[in-house]
C-alpha atoms as a PDB file:
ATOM      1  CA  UNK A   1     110.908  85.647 132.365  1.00  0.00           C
ATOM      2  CA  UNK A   2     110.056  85.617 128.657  1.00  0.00           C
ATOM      3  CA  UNK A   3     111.290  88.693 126.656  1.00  0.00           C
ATOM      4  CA  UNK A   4     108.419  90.113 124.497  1.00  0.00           C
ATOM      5  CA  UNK A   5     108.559  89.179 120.399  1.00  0.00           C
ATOM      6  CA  UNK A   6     110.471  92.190 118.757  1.00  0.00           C
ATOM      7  CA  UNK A   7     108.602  93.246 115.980  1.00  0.00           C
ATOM      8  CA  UNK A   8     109.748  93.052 112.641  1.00  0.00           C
ATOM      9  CA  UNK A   9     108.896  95.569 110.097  1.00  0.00           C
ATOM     10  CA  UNK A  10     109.613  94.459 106.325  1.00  0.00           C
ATOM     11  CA  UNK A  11     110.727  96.964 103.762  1.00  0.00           C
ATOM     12  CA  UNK A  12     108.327  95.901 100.369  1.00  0.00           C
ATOM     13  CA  UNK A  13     106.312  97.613  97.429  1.00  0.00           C
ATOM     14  CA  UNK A  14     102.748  98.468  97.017  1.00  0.00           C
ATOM     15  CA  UNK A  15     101.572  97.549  92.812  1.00  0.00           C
ATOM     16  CA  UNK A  16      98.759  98.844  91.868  1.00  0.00           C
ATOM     17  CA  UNK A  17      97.031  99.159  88.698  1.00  0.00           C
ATOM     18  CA  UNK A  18      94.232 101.775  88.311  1.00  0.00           C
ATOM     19  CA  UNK A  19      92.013 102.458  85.612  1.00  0.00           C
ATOM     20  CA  UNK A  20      89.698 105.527  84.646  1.00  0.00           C
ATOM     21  CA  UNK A  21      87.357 105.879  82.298  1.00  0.00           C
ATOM     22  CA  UNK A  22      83.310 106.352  81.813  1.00  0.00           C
ATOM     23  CA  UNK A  23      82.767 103.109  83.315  1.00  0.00           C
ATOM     24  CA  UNK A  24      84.388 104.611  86.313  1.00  0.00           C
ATOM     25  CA  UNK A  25      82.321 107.398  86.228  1.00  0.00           C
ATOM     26  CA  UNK A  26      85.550 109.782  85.483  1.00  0.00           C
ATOM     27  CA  UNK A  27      87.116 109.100  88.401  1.00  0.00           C
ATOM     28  CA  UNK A  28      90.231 106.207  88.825  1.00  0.00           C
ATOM     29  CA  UNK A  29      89.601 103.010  90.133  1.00  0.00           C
ATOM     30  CA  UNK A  30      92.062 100.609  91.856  1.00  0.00           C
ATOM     31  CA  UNK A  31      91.318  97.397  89.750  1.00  0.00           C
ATOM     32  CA  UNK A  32      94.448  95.334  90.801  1.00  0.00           C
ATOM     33  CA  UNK A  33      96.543  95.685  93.778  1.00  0.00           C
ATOM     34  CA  UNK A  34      98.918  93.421  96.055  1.00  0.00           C
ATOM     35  CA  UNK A  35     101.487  94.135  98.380  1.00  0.00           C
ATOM     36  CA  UNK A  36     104.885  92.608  96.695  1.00  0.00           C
ATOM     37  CA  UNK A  37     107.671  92.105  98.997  1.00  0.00           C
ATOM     38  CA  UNK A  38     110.629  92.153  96.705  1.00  0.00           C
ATOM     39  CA  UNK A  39     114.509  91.808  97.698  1.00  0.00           C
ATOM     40  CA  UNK A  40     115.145  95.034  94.899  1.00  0.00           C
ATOM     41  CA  UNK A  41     112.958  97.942  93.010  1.00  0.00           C
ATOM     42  CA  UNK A  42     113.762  95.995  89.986  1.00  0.00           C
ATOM     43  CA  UNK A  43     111.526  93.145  91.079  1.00  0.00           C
ATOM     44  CA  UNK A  44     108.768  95.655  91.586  1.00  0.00           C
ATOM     45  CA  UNK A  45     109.008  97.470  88.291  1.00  0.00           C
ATOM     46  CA  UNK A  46     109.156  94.118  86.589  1.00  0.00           C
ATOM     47  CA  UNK A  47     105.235  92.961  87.893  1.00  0.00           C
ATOM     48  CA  UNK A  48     104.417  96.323  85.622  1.00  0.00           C
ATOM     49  CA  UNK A  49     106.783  95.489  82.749  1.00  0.00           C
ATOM     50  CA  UNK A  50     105.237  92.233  82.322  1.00  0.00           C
ATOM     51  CA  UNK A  51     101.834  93.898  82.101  1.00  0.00           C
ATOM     52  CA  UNK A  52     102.565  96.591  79.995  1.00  0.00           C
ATOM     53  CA  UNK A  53     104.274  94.108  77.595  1.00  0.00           C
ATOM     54  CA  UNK A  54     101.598  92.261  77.317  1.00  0.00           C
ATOM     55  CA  UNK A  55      98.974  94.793  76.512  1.00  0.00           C
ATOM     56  CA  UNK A  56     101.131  97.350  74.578  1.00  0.00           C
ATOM     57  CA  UNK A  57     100.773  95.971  70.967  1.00  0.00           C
ATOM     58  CA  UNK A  58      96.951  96.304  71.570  1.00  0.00           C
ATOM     59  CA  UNK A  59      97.567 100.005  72.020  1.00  0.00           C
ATOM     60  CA  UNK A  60      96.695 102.310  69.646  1.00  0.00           C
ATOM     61  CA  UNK A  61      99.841 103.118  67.358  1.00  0.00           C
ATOM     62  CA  UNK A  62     100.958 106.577  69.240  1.00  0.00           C
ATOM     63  CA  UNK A  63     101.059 104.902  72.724  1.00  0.00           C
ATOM     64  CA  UNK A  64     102.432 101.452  71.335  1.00  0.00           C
ATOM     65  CA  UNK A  65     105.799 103.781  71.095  1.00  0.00           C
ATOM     66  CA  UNK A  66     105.619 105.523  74.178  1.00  0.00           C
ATOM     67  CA  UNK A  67     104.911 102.225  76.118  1.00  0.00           C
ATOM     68  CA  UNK A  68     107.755 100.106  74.569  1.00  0.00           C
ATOM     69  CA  UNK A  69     110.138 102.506  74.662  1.00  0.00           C
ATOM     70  CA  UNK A  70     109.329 102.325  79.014  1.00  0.00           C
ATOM     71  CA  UNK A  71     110.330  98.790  78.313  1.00  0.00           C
ATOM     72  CA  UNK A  72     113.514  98.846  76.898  1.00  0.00           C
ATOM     73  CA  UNK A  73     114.719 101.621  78.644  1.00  0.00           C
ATOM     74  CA  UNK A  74     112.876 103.973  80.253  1.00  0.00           C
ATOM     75  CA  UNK A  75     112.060 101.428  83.468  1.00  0.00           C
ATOM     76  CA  UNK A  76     115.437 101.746  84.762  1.00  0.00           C
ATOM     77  CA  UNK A  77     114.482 106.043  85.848  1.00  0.00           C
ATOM     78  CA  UNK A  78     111.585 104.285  87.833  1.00  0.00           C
ATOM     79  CA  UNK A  79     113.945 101.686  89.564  1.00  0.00           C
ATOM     80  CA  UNK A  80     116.225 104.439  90.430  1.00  0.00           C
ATOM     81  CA  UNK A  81     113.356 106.229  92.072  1.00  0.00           C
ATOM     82  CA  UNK A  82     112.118 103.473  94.289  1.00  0.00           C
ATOM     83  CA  UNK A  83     115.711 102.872  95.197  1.00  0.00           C
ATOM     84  CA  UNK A  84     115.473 106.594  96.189  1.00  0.00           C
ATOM     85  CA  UNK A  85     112.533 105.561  98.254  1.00  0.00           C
ATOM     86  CA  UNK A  86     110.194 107.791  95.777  1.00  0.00           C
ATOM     87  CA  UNK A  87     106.902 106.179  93.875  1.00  0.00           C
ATOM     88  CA  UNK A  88     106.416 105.610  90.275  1.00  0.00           C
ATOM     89  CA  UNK A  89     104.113 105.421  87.995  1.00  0.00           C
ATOM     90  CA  UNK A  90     103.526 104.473  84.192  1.00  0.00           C
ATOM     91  CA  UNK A  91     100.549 106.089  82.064  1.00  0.00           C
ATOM     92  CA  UNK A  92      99.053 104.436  78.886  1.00  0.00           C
ATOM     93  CA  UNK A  93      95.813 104.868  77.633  1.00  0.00           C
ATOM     94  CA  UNK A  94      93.444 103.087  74.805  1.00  0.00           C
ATOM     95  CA  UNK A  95      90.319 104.691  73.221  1.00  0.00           C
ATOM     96  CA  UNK A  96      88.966 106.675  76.262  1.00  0.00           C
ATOM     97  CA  UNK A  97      90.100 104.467  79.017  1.00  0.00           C
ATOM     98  CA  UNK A  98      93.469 105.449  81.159  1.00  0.00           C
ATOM     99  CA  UNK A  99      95.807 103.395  82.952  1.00  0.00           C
ATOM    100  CA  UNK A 100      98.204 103.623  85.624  1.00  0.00           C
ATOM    101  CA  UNK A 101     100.553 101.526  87.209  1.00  0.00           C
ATOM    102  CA  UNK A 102     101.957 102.660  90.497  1.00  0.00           C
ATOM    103  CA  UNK A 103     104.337 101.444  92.661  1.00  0.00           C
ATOM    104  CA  UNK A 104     105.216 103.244  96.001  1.00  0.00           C
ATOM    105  CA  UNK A 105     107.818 101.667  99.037  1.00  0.00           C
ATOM    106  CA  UNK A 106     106.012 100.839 102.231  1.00  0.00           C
ATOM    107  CA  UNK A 107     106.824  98.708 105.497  1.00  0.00           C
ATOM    108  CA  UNK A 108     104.743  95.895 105.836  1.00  0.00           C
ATOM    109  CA  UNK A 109     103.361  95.510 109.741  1.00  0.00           C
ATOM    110  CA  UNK A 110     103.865  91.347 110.080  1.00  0.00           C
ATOM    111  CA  UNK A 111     100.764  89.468 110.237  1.00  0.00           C
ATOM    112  CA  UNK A 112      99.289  88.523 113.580  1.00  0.00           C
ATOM    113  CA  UNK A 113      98.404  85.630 114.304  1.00  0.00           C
ATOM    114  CA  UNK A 114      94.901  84.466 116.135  1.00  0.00           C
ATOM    115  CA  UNK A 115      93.932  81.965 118.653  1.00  0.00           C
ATOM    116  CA  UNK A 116      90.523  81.435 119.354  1.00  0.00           C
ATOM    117  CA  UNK A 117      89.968  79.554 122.401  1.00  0.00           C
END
């Protein structure tokens, strides 16, 4: 007799990035997303470090501050959060567009897969 497959659950991180803006008609928008399985919170808050680097110096000059002070230090509160099994977000905006970058702890179902016959 063949026992049944135990499923396995695996601990992970949702990253999204959402935008809102007129061109969303005022309401947010998911415009990136992926699930990110990642051994620590510190791998997930480092997919939105990277981003945020890369676009902060395009800010205007009262959220360039704001957003590389999150890099150099401020991070490490949202790291401590996911490890607390809370979300966390970071806020920038630019002219009348806002940003978001969320991440949030989930389980990931495995994948199944099919055979077609």
């Amino acid at each position: 007799m063949n026992s049944p497959d135990v499923l396995t659950l695996h601990p992970g991180y949702l990253c999204e990035c959402w935008t809102q803006s007129p061109a969303t008609g005022g309401r947010p928008a998911v415009v990136a997303g992926f699930p990110f399985r990642a051994a620590t919170a510190s791998e997930a808050v480092r997919w939105i470090r990277g981003v945020v680097r890369t676009v902060a110096l395009s800010l205007d000059p009262d959220e360039v501050e704001g957003a590389l002070s999150w890099i150099r230090s401020g991070y490490i509160d949202d790291i401590e959060a996911l490890n607390r099994n809370q979300p966390c977000a970071v806020d920038i905006s630019y002219a009348d567009t806002r940003i978001r970058w969320t991440v949030r702890p989930v389980v990931f179902l495995p994948m199944v897969d099919l055979v077609i016959a």
